[in-house]
PDB file of N, CA and C in Angstrom:
ATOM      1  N   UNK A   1       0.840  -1.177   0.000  1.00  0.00           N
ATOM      2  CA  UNK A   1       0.000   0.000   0.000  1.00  0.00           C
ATOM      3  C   UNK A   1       0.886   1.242   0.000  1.00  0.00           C
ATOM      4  N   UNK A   2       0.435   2.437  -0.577  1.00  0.00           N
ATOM      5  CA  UNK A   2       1.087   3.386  -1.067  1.00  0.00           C
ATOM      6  C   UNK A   2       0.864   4.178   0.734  1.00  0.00           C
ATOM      7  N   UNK A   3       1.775   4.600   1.062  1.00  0.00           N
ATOM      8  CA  UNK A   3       1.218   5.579   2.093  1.00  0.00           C
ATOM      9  C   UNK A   3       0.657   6.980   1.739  1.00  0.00           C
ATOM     10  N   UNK A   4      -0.567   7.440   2.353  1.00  0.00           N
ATOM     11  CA  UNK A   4      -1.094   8.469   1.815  1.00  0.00           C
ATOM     12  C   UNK A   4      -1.844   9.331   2.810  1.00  0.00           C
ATOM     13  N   UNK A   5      -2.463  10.537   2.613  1.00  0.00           N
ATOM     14  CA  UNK A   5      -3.094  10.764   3.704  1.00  0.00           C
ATOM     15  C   UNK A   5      -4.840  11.451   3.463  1.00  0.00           C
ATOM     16  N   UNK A   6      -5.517  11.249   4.347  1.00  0.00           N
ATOM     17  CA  UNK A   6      -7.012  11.630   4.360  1.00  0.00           C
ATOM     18  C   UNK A   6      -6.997  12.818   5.055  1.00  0.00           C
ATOM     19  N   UNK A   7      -7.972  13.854   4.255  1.00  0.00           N
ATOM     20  CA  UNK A   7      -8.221  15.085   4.865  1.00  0.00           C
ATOM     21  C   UNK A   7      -9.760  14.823   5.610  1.00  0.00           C
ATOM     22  N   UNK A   8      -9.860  14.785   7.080  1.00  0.00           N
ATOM     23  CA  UNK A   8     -11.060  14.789   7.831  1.00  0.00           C
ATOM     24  C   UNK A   8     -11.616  16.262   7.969  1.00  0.00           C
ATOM     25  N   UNK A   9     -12.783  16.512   7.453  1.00  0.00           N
ATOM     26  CA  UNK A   9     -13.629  18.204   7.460  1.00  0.00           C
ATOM     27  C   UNK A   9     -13.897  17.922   9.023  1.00  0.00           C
ATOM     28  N   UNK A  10     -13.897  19.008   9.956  1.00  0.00           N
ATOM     29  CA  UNK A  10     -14.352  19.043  11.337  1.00  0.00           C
ATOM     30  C   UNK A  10     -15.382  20.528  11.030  1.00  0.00           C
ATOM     31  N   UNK A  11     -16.173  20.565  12.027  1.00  0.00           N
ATOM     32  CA  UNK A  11     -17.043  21.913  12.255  1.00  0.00           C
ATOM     33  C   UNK A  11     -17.420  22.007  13.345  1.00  0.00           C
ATOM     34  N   UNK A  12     -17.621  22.932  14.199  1.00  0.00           N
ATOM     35  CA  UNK A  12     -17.772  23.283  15.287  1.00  0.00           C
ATOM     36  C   UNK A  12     -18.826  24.942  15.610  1.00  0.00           C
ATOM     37  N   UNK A  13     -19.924  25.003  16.644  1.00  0.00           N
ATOM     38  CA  UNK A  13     -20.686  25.684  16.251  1.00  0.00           C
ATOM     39  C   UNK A  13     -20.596  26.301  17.942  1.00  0.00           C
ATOM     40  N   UNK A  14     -20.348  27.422  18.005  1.00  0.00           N
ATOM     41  CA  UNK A  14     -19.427  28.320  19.304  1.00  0.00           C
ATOM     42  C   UNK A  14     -20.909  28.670  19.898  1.00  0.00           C
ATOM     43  N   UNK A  15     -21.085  28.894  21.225  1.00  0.00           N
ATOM     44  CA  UNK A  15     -22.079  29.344  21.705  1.00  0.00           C
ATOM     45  C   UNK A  15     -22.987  30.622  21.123  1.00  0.00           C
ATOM     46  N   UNK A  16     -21.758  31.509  20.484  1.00  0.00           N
ATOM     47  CA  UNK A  16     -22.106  32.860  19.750  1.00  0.00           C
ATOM     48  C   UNK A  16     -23.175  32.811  18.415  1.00  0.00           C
ATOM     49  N   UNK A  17     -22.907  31.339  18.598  1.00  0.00           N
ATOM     50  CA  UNK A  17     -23.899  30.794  16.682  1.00  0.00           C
ATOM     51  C   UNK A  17     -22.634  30.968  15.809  1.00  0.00           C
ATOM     52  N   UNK A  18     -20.989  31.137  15.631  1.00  0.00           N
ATOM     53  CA  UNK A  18     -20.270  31.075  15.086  1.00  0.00           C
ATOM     54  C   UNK A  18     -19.992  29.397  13.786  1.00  0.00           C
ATOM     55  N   UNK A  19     -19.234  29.975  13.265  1.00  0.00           N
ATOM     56  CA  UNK A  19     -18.795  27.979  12.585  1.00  0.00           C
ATOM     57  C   UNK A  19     -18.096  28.355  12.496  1.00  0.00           C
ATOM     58  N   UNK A  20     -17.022  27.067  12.926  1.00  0.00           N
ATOM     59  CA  UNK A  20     -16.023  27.380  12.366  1.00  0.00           C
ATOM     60  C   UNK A  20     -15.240  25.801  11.935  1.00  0.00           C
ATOM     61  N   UNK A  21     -14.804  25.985  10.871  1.00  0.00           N
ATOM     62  CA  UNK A  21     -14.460  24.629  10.365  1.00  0.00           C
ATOM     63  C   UNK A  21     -12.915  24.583   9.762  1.00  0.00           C
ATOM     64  N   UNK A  22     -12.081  23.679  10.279  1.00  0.00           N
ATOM     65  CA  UNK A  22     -11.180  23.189   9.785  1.00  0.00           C
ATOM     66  C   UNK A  22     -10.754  21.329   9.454  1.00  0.00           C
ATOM     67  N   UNK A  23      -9.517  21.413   9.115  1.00  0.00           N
ATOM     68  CA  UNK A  23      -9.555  19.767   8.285  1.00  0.00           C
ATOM     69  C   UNK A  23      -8.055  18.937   9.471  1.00  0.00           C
ATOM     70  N   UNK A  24      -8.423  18.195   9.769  1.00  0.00           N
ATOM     71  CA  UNK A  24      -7.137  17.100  10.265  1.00  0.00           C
ATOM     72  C   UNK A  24      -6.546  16.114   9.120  1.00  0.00           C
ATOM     73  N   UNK A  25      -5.829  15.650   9.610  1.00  0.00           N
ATOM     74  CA  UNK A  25      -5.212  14.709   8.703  1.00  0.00           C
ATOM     75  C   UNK A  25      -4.995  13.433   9.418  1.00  0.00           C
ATOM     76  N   UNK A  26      -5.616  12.630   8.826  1.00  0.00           N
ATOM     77  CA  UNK A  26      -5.478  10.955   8.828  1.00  0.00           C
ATOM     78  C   UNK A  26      -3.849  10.615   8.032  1.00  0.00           C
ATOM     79  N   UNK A  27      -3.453   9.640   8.066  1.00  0.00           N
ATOM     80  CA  UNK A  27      -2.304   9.095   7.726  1.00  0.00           C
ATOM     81  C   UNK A  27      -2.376   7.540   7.895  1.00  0.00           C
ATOM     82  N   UNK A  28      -2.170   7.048   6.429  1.00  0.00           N
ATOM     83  CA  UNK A  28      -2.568   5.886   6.202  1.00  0.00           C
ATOM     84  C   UNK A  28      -1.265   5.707   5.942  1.00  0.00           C
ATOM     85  N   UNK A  29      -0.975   4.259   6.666  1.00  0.00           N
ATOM     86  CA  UNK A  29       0.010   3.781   5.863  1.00  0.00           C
ATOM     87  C   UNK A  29       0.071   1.986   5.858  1.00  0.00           C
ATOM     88  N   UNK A  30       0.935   1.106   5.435  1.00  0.00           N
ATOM     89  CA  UNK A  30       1.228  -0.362   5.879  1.00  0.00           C
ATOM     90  C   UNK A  30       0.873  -0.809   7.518  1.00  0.00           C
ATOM     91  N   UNK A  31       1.337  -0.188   8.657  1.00  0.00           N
ATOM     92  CA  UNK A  31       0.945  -0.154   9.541  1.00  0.00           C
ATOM     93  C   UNK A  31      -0.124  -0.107  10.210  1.00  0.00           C
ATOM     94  N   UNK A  32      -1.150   0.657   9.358  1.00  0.00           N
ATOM     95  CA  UNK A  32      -2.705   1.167  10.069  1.00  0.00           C
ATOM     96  C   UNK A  32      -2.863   2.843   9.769  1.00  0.00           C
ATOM     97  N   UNK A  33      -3.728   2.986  10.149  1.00  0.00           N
ATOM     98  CA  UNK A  33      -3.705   4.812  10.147  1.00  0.00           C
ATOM     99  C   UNK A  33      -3.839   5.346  11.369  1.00  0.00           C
ATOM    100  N   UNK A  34      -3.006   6.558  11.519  1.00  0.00           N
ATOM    101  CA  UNK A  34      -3.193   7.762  12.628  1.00  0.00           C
ATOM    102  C   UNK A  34      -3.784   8.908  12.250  1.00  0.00           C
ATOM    103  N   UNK A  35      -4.744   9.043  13.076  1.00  0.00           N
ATOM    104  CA  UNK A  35      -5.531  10.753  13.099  1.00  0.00           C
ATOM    105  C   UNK A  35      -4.671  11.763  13.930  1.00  0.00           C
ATOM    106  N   UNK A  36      -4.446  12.511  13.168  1.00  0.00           N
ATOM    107  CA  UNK A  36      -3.373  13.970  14.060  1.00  0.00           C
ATOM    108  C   UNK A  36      -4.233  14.342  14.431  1.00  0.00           C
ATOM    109  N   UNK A  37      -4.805  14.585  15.856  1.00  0.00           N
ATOM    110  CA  UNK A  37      -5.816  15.537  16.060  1.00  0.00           C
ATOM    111  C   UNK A  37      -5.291  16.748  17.024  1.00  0.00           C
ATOM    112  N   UNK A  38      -4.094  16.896  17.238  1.00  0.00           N
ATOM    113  CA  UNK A  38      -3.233  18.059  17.202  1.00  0.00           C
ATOM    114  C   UNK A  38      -2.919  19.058  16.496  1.00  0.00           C
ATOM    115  N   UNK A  39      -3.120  18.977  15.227  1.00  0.00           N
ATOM    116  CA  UNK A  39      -3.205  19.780  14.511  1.00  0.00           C
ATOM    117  C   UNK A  39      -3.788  20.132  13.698  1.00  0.00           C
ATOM    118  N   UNK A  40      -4.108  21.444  13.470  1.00  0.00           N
ATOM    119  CA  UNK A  40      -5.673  21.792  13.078  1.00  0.00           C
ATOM    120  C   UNK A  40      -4.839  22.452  11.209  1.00  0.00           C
ATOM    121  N   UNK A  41      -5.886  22.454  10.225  1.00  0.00           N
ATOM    122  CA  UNK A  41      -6.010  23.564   9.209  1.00  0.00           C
ATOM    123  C   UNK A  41      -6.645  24.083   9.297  1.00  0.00           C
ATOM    124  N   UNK A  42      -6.778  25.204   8.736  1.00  0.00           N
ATOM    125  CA  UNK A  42      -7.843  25.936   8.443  1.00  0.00           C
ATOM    126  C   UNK A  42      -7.991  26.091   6.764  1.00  0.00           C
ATOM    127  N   UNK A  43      -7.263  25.469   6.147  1.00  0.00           N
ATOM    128  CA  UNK A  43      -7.498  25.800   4.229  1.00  0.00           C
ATOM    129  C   UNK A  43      -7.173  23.995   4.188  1.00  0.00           C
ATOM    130  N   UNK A  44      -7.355  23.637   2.656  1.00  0.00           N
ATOM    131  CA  UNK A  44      -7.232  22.189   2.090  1.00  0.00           C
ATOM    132  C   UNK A  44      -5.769  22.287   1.956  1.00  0.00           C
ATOM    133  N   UNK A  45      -5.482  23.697   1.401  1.00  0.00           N
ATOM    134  CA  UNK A  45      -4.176  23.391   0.808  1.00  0.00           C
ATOM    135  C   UNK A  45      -2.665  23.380   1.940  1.00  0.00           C
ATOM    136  N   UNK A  46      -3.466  24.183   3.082  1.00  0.00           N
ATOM    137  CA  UNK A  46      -2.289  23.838   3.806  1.00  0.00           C
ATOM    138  C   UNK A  46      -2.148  22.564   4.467  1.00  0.00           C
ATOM    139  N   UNK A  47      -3.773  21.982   4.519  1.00  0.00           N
ATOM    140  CA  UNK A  47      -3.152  20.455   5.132  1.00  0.00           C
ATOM    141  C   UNK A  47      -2.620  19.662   4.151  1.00  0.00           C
ATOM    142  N   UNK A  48      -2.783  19.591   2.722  1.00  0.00           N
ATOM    143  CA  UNK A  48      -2.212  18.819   1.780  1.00  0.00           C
ATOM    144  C   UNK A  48      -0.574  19.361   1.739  1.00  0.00           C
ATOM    145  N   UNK A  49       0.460  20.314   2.547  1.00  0.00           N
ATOM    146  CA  UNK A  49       1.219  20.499   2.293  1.00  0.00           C
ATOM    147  C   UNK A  49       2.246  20.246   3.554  1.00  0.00           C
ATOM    148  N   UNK A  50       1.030  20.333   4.479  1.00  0.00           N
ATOM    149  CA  UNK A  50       1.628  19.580   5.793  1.00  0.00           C
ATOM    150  C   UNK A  50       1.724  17.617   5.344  1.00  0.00           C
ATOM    151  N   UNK A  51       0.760  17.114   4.927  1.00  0.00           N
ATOM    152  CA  UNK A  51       1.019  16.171   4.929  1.00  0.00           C
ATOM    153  C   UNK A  51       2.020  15.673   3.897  1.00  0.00           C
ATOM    154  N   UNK A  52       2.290  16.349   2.535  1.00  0.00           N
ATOM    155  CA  UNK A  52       3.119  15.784   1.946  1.00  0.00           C
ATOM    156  C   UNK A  52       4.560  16.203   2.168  1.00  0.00           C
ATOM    157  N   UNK A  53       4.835  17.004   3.338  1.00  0.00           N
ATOM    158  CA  UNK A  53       6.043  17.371   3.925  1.00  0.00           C
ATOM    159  C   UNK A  53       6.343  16.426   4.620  1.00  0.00           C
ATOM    160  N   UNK A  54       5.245  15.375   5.785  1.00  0.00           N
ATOM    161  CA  UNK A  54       5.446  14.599   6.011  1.00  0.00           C
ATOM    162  C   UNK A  54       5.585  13.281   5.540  1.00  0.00           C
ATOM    163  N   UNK A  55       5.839  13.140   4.210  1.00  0.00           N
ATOM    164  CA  UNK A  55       5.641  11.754   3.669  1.00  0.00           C
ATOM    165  C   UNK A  55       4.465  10.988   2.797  1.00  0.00           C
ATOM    166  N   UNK A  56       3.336  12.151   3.162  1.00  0.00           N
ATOM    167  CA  UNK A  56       2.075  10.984   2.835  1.00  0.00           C
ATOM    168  C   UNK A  56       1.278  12.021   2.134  1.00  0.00           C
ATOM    169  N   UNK A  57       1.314  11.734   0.923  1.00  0.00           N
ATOM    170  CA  UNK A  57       0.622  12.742  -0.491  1.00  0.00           C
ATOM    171  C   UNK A  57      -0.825  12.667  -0.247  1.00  0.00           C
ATOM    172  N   UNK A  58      -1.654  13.469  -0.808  1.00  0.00           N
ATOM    173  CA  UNK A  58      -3.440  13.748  -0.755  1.00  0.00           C
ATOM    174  C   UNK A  58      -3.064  13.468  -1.999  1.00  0.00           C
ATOM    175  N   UNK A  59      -4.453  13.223  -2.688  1.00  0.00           N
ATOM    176  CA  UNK A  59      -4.801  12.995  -4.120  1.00  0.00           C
ATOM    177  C   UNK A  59      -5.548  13.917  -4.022  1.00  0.00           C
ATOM    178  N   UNK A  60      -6.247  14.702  -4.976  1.00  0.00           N
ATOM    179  CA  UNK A  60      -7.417  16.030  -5.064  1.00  0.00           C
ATOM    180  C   UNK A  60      -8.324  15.123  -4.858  1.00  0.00           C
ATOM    181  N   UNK A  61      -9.142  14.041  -5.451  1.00  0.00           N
ATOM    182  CA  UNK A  61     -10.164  13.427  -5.319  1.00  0.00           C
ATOM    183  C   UNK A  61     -10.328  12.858  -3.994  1.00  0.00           C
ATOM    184  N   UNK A  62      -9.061  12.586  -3.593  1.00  0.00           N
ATOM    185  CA  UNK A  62      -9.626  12.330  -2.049  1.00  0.00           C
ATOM    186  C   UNK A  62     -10.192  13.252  -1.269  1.00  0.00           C
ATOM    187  N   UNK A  63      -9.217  14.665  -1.266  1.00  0.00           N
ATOM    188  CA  UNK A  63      -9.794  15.601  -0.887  1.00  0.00           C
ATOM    189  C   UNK A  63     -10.799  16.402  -0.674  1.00  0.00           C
ATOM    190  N   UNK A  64     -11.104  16.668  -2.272  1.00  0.00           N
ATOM    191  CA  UNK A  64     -12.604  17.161  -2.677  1.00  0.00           C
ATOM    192  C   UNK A  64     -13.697  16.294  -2.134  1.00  0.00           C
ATOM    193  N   UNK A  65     -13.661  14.861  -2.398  1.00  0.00           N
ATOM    194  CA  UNK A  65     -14.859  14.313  -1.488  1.00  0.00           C
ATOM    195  C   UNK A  65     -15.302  14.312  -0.492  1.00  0.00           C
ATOM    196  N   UNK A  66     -14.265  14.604   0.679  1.00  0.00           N
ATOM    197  CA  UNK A  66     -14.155  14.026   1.936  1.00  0.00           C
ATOM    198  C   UNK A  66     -14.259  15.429   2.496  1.00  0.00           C
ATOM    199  N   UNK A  67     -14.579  16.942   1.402  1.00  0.00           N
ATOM    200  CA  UNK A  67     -14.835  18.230   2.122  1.00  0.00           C
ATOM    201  C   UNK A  67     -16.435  18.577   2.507  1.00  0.00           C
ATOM    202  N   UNK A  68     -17.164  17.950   2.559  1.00  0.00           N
ATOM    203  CA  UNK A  68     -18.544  17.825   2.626  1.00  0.00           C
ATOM    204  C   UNK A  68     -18.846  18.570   4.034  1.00  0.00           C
TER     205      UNK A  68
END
């Protein structure tokens, strides 16, 4: 298996009636996958650049789907 990584959409709705939404990153690899839930995005493109700094490329199609 190729190691790769999943962008998870989060949203969150502040007492104020605010949203606010950013993306984590899953990390798949031979081993199993880890959810970073330490670290937050706030854009697609910076988590696709965090993760392929770390090793594990997004595909756009993964991305785009999984922004819902």
């Amino acid at each position: 298996m190729t190691p790769h990584a999943l962008l998870v959409p989060r949203t969150c709705n502040t007492s104020d009636r605010r949203t606010i939404r950013w993306w984590e990153c899953e990390l798949v690899d031979m081993d199993g996958s880890r959810h970073i839930r330490h670290q937050a995005f706030f854009s697609i493109g910076e988590a696709k650049s965090w993760a392929s700094a770390q090793g594990y490329p997004v595909s756009d199609d993964t991305a785009s789907s999984r922004e819902v």
